[in-house]
Each structure stands twice: as C-alpha cells, then as structure tokens.
PDB file of N, CA and C in Angstrom:
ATOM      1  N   UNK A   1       1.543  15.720   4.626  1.00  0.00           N
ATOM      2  CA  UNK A   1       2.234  16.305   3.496  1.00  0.00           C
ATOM      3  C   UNK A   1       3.331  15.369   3.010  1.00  0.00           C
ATOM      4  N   UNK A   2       3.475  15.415   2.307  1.00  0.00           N
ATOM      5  CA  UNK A   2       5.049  14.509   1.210  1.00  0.00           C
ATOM      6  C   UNK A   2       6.255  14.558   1.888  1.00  0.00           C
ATOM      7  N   UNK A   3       6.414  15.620   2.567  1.00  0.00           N
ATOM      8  CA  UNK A   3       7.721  15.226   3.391  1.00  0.00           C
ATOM      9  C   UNK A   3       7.758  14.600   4.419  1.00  0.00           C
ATOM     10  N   UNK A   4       6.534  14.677   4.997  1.00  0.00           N
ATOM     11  CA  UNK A   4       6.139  13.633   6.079  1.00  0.00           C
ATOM     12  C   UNK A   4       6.357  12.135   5.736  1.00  0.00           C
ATOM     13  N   UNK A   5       5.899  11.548   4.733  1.00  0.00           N
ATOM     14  CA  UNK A   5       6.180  10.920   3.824  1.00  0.00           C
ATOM     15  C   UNK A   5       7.051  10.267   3.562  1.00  0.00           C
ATOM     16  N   UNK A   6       7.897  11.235   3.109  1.00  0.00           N
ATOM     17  CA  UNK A   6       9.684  11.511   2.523  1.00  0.00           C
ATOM     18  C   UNK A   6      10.744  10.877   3.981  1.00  0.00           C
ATOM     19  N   UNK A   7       9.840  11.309   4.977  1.00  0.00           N
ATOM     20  CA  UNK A   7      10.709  11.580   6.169  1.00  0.00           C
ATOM     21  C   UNK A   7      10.390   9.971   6.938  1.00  0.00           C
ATOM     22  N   UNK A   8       9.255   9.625   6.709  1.00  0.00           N
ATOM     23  CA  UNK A   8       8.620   8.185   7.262  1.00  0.00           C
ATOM     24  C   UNK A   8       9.824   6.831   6.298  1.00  0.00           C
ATOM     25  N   UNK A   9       9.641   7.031   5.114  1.00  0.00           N
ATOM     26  CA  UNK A   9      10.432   6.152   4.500  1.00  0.00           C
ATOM     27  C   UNK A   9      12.027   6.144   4.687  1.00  0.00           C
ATOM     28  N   UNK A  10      12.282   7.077   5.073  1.00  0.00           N
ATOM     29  CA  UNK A  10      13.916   7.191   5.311  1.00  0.00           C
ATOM     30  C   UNK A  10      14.087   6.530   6.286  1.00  0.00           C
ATOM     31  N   UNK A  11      13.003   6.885   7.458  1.00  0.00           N
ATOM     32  CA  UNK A  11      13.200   6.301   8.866  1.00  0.00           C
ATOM     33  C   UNK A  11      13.120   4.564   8.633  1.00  0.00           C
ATOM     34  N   UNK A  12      11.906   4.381   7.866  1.00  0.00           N
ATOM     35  CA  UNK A  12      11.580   2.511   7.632  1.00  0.00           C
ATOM     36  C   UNK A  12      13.195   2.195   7.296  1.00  0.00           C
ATOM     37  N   UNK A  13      13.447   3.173   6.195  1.00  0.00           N
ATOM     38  CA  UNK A  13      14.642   2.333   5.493  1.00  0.00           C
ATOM     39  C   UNK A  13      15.619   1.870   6.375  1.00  0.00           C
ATOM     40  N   UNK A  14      16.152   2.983   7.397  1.00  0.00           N
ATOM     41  CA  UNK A  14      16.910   2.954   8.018  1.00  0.00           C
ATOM     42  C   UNK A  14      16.914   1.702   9.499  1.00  0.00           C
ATOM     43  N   UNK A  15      15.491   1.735   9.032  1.00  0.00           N
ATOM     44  CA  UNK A  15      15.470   0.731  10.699  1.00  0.00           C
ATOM     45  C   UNK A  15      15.599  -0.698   9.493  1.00  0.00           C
ATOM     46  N   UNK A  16      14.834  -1.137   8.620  1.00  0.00           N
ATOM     47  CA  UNK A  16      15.179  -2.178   7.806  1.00  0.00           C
ATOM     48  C   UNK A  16      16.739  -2.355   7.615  1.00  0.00           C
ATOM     49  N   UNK A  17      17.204  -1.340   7.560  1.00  0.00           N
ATOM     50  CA  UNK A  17      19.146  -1.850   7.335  1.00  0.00           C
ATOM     51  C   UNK A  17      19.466  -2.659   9.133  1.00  0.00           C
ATOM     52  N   UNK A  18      18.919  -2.610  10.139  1.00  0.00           N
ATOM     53  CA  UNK A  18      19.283  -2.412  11.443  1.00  0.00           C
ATOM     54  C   UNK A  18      18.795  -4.168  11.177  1.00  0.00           C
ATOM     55  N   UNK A  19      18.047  -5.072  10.734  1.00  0.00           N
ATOM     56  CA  UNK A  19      17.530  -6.089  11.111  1.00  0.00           C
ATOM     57  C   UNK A  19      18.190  -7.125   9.676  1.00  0.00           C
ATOM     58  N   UNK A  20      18.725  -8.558   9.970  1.00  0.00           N
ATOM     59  CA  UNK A  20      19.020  -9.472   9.506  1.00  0.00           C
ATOM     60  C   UNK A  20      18.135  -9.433   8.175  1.00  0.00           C
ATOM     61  N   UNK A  21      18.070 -10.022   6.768  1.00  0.00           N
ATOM     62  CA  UNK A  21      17.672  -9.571   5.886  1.00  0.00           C
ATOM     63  C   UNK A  21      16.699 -10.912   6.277  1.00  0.00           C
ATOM     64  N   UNK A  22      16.844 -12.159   6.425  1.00  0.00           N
ATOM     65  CA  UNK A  22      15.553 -12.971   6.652  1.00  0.00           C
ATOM     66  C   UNK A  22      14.890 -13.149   7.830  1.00  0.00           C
ATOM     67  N   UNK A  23      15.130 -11.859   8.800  1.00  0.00           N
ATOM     68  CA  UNK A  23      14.252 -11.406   9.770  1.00  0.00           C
ATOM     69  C   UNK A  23      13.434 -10.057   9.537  1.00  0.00           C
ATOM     70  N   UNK A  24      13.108  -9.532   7.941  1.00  0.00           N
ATOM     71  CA  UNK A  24      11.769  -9.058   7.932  1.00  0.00           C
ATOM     72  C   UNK A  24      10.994  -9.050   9.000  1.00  0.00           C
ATOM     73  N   UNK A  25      10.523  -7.495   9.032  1.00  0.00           N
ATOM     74  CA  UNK A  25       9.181  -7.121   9.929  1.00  0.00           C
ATOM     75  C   UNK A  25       8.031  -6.765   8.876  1.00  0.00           C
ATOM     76  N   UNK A  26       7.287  -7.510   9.257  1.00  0.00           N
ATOM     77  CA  UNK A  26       5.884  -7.455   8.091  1.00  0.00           C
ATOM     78  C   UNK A  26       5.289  -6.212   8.408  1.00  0.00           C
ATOM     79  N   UNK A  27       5.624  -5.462   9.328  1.00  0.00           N
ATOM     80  CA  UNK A  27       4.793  -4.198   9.742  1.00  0.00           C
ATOM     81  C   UNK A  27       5.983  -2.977   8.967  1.00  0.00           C
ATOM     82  N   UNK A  28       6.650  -3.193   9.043  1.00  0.00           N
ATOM     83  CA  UNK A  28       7.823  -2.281   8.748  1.00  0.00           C
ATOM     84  C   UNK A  28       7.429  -2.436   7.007  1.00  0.00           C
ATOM     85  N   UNK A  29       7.602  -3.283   6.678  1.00  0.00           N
ATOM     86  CA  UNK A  29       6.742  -3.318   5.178  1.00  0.00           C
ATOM     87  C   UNK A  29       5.681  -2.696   4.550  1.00  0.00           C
ATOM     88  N   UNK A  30       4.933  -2.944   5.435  1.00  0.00           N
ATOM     89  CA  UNK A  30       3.740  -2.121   4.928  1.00  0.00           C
ATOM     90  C   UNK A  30       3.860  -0.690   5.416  1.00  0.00           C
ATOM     91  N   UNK A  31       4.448   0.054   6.724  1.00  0.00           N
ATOM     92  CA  UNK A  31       4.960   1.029   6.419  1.00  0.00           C
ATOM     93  C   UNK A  31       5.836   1.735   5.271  1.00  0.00           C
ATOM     94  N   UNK A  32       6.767   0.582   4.611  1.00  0.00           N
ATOM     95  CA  UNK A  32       7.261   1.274   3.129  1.00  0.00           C
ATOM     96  C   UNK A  32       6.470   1.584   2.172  1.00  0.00           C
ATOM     97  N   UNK A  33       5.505   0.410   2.176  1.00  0.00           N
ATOM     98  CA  UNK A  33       4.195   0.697   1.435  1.00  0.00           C
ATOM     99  C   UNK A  33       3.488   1.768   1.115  1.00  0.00           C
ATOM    100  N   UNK A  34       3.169   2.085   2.319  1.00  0.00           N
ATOM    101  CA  UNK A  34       2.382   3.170   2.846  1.00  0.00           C
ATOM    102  C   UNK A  34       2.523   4.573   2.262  1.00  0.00           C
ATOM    103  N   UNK A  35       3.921   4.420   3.143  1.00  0.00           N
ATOM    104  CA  UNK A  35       4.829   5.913   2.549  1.00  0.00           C
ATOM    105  C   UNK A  35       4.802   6.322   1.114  1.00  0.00           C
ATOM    106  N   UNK A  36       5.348   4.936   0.406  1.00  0.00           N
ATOM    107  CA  UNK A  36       5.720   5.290  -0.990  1.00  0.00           C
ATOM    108  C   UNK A  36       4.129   5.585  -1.512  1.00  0.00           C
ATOM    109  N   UNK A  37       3.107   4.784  -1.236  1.00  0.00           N
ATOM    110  CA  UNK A  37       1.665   5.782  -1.741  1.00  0.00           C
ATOM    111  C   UNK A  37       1.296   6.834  -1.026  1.00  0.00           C
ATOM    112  N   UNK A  38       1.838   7.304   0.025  1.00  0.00           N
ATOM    113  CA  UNK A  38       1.596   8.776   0.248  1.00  0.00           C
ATOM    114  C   UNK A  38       2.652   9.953  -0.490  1.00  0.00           C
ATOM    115  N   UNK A  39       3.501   9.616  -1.297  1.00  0.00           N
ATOM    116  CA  UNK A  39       4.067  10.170  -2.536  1.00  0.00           C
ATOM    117  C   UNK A  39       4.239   9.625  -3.339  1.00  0.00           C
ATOM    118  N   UNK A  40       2.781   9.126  -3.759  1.00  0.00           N
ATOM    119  CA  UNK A  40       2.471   9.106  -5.462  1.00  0.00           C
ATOM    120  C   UNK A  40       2.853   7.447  -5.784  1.00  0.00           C
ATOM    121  N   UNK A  41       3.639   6.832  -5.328  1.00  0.00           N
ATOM    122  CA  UNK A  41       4.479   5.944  -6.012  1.00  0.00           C
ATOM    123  C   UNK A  41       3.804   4.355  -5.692  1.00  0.00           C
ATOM    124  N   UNK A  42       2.447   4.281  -6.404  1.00  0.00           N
ATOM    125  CA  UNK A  42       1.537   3.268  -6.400  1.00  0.00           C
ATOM    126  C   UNK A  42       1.829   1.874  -6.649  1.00  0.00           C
ATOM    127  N   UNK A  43       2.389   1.851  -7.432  1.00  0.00           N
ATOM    128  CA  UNK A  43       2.821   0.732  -8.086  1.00  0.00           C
ATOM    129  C   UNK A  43       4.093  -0.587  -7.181  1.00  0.00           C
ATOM    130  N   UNK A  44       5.332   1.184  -7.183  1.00  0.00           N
ATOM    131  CA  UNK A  44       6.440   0.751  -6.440  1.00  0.00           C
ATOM    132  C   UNK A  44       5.622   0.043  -4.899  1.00  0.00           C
ATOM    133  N   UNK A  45       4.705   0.511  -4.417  1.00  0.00           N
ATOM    134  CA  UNK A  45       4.736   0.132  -2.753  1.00  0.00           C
ATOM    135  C   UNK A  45       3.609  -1.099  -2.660  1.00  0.00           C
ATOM    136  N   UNK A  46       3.106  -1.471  -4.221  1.00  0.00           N
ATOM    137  CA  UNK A  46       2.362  -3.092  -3.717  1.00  0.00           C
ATOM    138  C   UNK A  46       3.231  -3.673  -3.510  1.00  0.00           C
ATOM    139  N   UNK A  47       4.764  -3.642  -4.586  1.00  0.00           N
ATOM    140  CA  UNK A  47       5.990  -4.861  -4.083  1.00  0.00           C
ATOM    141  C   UNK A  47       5.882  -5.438  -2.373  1.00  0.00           C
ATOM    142  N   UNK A  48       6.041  -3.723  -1.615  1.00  0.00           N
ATOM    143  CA  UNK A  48       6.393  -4.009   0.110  1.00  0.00           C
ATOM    144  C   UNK A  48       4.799  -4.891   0.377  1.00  0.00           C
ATOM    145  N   UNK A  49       3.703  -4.537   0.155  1.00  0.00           N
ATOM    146  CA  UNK A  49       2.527  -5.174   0.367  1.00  0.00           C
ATOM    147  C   UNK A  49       2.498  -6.851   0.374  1.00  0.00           C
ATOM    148  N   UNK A  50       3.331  -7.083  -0.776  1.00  0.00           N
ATOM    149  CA  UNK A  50       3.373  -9.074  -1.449  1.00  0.00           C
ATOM    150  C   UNK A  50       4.350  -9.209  -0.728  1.00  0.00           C
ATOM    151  N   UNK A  51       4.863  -8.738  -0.791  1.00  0.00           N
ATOM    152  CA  UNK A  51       6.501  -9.144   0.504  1.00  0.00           C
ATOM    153  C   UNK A  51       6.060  -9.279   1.580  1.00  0.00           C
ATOM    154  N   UNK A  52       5.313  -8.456   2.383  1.00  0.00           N
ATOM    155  CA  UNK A  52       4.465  -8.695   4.058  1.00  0.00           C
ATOM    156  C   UNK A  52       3.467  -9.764   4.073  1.00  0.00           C
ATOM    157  N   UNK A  53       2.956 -10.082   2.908  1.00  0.00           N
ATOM    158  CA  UNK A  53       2.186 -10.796   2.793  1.00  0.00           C
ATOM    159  C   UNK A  53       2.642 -12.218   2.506  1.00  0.00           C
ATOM    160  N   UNK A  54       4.053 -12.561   2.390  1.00  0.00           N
ATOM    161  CA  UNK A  54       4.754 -13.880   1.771  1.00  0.00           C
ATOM    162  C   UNK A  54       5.351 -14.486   3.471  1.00  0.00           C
ATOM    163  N   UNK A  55       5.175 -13.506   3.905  1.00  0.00           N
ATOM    164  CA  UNK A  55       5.814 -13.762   5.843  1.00  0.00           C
ATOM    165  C   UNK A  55       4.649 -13.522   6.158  1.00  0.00           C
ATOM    166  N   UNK A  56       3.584 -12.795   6.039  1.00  0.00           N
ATOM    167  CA  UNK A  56       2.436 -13.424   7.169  1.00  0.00           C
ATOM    168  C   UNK A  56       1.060 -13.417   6.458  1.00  0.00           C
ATOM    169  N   UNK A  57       0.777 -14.791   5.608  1.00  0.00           N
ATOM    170  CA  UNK A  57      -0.052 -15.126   4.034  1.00  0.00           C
ATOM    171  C   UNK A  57      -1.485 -14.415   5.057  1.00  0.00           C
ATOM    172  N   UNK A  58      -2.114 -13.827   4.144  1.00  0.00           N
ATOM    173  CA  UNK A  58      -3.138 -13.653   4.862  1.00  0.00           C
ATOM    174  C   UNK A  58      -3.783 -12.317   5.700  1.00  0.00           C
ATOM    175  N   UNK A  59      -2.319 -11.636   5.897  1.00  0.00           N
ATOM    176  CA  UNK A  59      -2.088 -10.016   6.769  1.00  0.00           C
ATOM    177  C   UNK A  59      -3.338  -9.233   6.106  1.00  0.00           C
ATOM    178  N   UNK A  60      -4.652  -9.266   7.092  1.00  0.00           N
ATOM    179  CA  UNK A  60      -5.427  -8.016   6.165  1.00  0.00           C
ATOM    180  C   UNK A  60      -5.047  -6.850   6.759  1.00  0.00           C
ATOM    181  N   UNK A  61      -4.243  -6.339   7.040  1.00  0.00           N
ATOM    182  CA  UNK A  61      -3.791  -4.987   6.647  1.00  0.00           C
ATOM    183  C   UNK A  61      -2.804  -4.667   5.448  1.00  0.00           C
ATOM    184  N   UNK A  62      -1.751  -5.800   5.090  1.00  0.00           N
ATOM    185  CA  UNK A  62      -1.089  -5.329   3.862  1.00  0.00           C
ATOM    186  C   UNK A  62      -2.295  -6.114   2.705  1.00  0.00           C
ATOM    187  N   UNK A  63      -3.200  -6.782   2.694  1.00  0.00           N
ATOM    188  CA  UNK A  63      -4.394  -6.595   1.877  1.00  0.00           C
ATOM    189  C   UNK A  63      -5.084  -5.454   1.509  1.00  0.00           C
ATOM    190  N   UNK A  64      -5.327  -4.873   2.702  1.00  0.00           N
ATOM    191  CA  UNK A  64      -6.088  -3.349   2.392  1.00  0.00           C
ATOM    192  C   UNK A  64      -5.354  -2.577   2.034  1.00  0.00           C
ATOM    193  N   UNK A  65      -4.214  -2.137   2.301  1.00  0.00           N
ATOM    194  CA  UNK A  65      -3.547  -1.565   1.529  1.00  0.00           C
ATOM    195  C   UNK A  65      -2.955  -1.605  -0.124  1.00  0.00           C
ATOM    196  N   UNK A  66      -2.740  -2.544  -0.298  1.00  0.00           N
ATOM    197  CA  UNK A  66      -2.476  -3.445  -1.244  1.00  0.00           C
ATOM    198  C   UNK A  66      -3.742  -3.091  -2.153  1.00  0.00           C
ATOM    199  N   UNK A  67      -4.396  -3.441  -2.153  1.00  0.00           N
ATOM    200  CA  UNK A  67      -6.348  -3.125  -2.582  1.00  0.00           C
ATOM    201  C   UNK A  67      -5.883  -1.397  -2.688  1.00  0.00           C
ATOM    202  N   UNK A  68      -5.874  -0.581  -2.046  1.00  0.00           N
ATOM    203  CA  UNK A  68      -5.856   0.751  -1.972  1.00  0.00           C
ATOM    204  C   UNK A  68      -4.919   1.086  -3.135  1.00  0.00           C
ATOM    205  N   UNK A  69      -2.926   0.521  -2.943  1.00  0.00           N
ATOM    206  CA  UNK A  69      -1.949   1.115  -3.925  1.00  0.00           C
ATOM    207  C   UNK A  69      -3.130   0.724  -5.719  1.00  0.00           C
ATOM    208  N   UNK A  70      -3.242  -0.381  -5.482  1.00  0.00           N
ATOM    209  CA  UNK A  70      -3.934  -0.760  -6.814  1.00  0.00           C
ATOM    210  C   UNK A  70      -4.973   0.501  -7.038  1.00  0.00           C
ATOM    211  N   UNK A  71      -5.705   0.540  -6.567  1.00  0.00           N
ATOM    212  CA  UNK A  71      -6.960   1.614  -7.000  1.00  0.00           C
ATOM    213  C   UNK A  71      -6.582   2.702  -7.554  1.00  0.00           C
ATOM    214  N   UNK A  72      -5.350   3.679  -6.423  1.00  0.00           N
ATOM    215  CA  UNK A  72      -5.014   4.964  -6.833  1.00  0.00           C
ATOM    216  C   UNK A  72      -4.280   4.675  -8.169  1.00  0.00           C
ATOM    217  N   UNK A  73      -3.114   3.272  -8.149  1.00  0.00           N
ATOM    218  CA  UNK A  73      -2.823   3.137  -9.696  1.00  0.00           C
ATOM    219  C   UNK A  73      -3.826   3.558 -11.190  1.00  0.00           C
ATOM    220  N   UNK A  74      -4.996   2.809 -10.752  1.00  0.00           N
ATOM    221  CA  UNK A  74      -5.682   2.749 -11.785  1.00  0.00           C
ATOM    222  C   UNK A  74      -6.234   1.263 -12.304  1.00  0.00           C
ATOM    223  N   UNK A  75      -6.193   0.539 -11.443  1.00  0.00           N
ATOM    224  CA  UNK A  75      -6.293  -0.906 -11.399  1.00  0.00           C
ATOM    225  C   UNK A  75      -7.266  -1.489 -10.674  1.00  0.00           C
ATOM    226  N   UNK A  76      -8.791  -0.782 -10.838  1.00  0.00           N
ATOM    227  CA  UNK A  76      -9.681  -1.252 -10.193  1.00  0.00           C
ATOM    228  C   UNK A  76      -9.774  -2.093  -9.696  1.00  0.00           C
ATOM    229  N   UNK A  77     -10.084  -3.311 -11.385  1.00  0.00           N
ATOM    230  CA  UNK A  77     -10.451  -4.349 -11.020  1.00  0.00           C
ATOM    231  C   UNK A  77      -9.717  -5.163 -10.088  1.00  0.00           C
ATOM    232  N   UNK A  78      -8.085  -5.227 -10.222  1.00  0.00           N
ATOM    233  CA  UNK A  78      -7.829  -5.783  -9.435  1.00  0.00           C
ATOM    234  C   UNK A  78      -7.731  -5.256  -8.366  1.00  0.00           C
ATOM    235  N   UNK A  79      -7.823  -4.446  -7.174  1.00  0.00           N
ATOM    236  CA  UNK A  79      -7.793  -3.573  -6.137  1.00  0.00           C
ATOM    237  C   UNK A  79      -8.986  -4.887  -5.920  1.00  0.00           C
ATOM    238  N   UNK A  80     -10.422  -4.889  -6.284  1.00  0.00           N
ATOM    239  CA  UNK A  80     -11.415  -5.065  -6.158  1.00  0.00           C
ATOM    240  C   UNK A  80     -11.773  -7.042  -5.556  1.00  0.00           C
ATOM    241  N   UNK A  81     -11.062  -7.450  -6.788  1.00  0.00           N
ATOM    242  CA  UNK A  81     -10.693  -8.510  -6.228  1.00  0.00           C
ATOM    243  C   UNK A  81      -9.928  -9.096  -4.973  1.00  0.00           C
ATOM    244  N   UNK A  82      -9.763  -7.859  -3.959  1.00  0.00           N
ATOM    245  CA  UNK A  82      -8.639  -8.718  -2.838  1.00  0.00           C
ATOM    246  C   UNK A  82      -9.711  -8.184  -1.776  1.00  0.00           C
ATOM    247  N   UNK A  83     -11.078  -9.434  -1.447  1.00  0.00           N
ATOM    248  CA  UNK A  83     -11.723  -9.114  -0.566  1.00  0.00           C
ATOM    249  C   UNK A  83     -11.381  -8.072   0.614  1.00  0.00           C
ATOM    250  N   UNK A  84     -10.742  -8.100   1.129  1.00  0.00           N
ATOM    251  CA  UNK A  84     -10.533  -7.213   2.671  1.00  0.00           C
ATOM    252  C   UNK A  84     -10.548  -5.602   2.095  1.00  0.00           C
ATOM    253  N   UNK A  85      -9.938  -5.378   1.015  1.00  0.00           N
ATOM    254  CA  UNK A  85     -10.251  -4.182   0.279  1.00  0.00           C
ATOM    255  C   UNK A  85     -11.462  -4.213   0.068  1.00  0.00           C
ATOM    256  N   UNK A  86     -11.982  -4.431  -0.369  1.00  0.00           N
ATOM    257  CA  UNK A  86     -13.211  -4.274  -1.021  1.00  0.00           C
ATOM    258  C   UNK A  86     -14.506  -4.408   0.366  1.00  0.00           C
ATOM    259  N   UNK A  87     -14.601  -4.971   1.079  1.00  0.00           N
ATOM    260  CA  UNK A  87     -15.153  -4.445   2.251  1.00  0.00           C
ATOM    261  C   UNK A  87     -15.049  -2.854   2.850  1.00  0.00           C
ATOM    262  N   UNK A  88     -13.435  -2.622   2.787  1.00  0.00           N
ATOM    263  CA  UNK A  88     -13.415  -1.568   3.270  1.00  0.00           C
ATOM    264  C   UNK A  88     -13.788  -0.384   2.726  1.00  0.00           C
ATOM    265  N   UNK A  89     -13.152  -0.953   1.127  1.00  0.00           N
ATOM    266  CA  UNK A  89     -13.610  -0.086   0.119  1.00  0.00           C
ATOM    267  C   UNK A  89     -15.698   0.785   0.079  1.00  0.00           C
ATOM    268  N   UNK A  90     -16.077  -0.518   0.138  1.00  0.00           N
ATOM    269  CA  UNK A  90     -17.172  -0.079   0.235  1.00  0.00           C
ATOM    270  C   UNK A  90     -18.214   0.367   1.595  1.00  0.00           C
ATOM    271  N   UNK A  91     -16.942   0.459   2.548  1.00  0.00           N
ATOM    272  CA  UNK A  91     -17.543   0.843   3.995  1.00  0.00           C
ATOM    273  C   UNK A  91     -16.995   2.733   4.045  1.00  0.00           C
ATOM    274  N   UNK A  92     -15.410   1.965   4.710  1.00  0.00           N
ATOM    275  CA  UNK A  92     -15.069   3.575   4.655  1.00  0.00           C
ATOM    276  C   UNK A  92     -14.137   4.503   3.950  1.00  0.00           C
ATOM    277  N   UNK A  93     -13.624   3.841   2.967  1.00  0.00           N
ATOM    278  CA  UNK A  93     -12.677   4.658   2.001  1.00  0.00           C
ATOM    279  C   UNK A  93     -13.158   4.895   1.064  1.00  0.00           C
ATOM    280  N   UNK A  94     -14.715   4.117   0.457  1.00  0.00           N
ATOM    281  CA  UNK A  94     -14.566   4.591  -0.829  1.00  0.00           C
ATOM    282  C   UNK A  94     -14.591   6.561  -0.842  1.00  0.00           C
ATOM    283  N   UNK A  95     -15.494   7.079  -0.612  1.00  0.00           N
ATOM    284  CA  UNK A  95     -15.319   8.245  -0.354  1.00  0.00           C
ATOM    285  C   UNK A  95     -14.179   9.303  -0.430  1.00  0.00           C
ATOM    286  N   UNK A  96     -12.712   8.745   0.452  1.00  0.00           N
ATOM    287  CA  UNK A  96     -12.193   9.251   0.581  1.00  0.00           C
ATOM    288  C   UNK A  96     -11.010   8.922  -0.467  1.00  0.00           C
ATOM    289  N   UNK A  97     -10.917   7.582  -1.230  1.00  0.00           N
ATOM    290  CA  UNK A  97     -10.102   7.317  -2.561  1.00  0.00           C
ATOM    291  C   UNK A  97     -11.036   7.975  -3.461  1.00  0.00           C
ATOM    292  N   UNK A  98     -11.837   8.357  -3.550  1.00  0.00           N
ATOM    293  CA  UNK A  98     -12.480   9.000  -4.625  1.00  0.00           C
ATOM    294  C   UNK A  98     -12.201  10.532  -4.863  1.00  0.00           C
ATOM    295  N   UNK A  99     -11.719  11.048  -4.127  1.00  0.00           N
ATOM    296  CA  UNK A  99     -11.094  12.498  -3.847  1.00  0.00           C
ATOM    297  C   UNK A  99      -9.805  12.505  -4.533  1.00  0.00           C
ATOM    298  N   UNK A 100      -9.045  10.867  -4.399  1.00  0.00           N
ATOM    299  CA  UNK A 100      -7.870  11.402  -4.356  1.00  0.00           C
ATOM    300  C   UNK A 100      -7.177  10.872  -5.949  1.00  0.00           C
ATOM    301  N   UNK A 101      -6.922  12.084  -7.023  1.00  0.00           N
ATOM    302  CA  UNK A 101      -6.147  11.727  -7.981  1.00  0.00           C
ATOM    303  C   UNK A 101      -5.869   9.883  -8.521  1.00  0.00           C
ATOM    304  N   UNK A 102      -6.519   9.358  -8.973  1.00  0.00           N
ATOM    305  CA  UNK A 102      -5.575   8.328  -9.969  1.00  0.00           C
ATOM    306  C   UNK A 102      -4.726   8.273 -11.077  1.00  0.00           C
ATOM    307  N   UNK A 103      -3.776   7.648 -11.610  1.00  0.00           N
ATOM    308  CA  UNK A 103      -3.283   7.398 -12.574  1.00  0.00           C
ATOM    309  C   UNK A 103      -3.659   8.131 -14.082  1.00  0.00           C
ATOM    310  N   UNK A 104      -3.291   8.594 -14.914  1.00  0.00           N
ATOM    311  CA  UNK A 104      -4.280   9.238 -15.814  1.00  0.00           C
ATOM    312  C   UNK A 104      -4.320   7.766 -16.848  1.00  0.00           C
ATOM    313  N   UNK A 105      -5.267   7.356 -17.445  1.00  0.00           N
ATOM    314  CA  UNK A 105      -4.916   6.143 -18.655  1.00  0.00           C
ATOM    315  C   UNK A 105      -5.626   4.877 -17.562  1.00  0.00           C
ATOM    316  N   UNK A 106      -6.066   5.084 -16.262  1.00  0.00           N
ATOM    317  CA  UNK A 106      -6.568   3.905 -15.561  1.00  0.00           C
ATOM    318  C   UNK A 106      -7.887   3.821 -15.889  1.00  0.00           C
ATOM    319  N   UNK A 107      -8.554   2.377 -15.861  1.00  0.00           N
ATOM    320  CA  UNK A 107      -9.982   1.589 -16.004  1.00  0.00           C
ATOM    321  C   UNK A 107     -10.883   2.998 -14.981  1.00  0.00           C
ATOM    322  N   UNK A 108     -11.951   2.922 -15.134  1.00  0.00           N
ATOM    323  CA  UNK A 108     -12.829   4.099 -14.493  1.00  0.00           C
ATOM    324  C   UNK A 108     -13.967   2.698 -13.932  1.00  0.00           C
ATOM    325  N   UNK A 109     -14.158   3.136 -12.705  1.00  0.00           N
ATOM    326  CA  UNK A 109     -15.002   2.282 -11.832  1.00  0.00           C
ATOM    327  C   UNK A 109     -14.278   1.452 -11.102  1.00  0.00           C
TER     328      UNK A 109
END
C-alpha cells in the first residue's frame, strides 16, 4: 500500500542524510526509486535510477527498474530500449505492468 511506500522513503531519506554526500549507496538509490514508483511518482524516481547507475555504470537492477519507472510513465519506447528491461519485460513483468495504470497521454505498446 502507499504508506508502505510513504514510510520506505522516509526511512531511505533518513539513512541517506546519515552517509557523506560522495559516499552514495547505489542500493539505497534505487530504493528511492522504487518507493517513489510505488506512489505514482514515475518520472521523479528514474533521476535515483541514473544516479545508481553513474556509481555503478552498468547496475542491472537500477536498469530494470529504470526500464519499469519509464513504462508506467508512458515511455515505452524508451523503457524498451534499456536491454535488461526488456528481457524482463518480456519474461516476467510484462503481465504484471500491464495491470498497472500508466500515465494518461502515453505512446500505447
């Protein structure tokens, strides 16, 4: 539920204030990520995705995710383009992003 959510990002935030600002945790990132697309906020949580990804080039987990914030945006194509998404996409999420609300005004497919 959203406060779960609500309640996950407060916690990231709070542990992110606890650590040196150019000692980033790339995992703690994509937890902001995360959160902010489990309430709605697609767009805002690729930022944390390119940020995890600028400290560890390559992270396919803030890829797949990353691939995911894009989709629910409404941004297929590009979702589509970041291989590691798109594997998964077409293994085990498509299904379950297809359930879930996009953007109204986004590309269809």
């Amino acid at each position: 539920d959203l406060g779960r959510f609500r309640e996950a990002l407060d916690s990231l935030e709070k542990l992110e204030g606890i650590s040196p600002p150019e000692e980033k945790d790339p995992y703690v990132l994509i937890g902001k990520g995360y959160a902010l697309m489990g309430i709605g906020r697609y767009g805002e949580s690729v930022c944390f995705f390119d940020e995890a990804l600028t400290i560890v080039p390559g992270m396919k987990d803030a890829k797949v995710y990353k691939g995911m914030a894009l989709y629910l945006a409404g941004k297929c194509e590009a979702a589509m383009e970041i291989e590691p998404f798109r594997a998964e996409f077409m293994g085990r999420f498509r299904q379950e992003l297809e359930k879930r609300p996009r953007k109204p005004g986004g590309p269809e497919g």
